[in-house]
Protein backbone atom coordinates (compact mmCIF):
# COMPACT_ATOMS: atom_id res chain seq x y z
CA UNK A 1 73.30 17.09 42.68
CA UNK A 2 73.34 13.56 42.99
CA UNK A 3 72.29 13.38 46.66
CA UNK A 4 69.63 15.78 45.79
CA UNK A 5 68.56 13.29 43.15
CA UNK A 6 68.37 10.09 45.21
CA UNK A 7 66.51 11.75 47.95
CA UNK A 8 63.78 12.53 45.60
CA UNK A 9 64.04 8.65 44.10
CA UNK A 10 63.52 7.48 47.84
CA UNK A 11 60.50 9.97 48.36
CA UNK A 12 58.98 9.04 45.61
CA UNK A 13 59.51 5.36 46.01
CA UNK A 14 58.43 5.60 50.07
CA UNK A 15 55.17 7.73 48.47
CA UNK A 16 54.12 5.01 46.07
CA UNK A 17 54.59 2.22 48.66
CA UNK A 18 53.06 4.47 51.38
CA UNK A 19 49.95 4.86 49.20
CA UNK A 20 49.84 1.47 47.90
CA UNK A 21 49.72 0.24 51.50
CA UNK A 22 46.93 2.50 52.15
CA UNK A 23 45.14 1.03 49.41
CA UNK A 24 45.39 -2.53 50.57
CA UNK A 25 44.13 -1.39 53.64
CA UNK A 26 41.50 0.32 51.93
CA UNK A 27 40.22 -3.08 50.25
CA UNK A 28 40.65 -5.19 53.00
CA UNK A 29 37.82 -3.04 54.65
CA UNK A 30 35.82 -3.25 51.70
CA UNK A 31 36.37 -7.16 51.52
CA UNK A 32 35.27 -7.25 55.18
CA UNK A 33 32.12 -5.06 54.63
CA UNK A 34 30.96 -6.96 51.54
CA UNK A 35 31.16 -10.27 53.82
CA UNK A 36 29.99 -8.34 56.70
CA UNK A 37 26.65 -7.77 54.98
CA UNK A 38 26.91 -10.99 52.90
CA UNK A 39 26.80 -9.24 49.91
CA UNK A 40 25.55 -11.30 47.01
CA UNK A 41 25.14 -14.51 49.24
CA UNK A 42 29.23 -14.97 49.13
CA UNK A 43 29.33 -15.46 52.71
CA UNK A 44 27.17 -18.51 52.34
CA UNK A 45 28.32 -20.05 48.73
CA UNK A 46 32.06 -19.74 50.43
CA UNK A 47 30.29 -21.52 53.79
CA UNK A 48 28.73 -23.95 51.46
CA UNK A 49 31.33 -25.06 49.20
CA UNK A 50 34.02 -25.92 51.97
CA UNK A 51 36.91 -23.72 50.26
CA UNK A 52 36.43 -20.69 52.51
CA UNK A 53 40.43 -20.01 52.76
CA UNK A 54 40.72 -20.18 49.23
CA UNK A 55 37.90 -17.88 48.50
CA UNK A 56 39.08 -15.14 50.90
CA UNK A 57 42.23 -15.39 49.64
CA UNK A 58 40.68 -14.31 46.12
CA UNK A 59 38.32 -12.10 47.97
CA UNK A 60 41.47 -10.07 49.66
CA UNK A 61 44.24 -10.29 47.01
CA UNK A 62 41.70 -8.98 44.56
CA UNK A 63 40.09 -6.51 46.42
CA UNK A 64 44.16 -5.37 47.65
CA UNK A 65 45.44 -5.38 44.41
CA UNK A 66 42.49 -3.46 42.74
CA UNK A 67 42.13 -0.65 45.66
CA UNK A 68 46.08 -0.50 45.56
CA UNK A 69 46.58 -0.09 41.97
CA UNK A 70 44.10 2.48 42.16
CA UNK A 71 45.21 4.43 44.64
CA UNK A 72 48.54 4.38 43.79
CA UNK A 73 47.80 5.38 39.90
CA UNK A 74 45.95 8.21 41.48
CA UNK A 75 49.12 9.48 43.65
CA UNK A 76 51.12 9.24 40.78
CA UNK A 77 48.83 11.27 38.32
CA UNK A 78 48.34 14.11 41.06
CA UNK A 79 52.07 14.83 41.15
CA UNK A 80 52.86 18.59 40.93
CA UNK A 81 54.38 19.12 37.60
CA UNK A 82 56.68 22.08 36.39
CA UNK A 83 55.46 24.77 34.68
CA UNK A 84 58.35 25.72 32.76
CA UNK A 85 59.67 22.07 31.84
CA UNK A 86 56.04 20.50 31.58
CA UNK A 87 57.33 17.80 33.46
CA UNK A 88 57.31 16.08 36.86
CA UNK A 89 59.18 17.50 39.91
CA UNK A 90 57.68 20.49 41.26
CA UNK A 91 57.51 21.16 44.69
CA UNK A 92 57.60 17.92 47.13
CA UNK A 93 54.14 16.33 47.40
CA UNK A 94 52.69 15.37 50.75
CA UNK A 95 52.60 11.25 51.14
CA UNK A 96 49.10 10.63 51.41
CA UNK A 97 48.15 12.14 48.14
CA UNK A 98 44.85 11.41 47.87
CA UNK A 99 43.80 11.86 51.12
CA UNK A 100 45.33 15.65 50.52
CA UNK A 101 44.01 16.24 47.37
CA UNK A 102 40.51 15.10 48.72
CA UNK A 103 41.39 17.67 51.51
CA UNK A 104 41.71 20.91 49.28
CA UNK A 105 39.41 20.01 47.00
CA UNK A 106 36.85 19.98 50.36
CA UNK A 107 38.78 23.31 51.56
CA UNK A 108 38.39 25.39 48.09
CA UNK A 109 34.88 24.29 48.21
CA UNK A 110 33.87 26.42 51.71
């Protein structure tokens, strides 16, 4: 019982990492395309103001933490839950949540 208990812990821990990496990764390429098409003029005011390290280091923390916390809340929240108990466990979830929800949501759709 208690093996079977801290192999879920470590699943679930590796899924919320797993996802929360995925959403860093998922703002860094928005960061990128909003100074890719100089979105708002930020390219240039960061050009301009001689603190361009500074600013993409706000530009990418923010966008990372934001598109993490987002997509990690959202793996959480789409955790099969019990029927009987009303409560989390269920049958193991894939680790890319989202990306499989998104998937059978597309798949009951067709």
């Amino acid at each position: 019982m208690q093996q079977s208990r801290k192999n879920t812990q470590n699943r679930l821990v590796r899924m919320m990492v797993v996802n929360w990496a995925f959403g860093w990764a998922v703002g860094a390429v928005c960061a990128l395309a909003v100074l890719a098409v100089d979105l708002g003029h930020i390219r240039e005011l960061m050009v301009e103001a001689n603190l361009v390290a500074q600013a993409l280091a706000l530009l990418f923390v923010g966008f990372g933490v934001t598109f993490g916390g987002v997509v990690a809340a959202t793996a959480i929240m789409l955790l099969p839950t019990d029927e009987d108990e009303r409560r989390g466990g269920g049958t193991p979830a894939p680790v890319l949540l989202p990306a499989y929800a998104y998937a059978r949501i597309r798949g009951a759709r067709t």
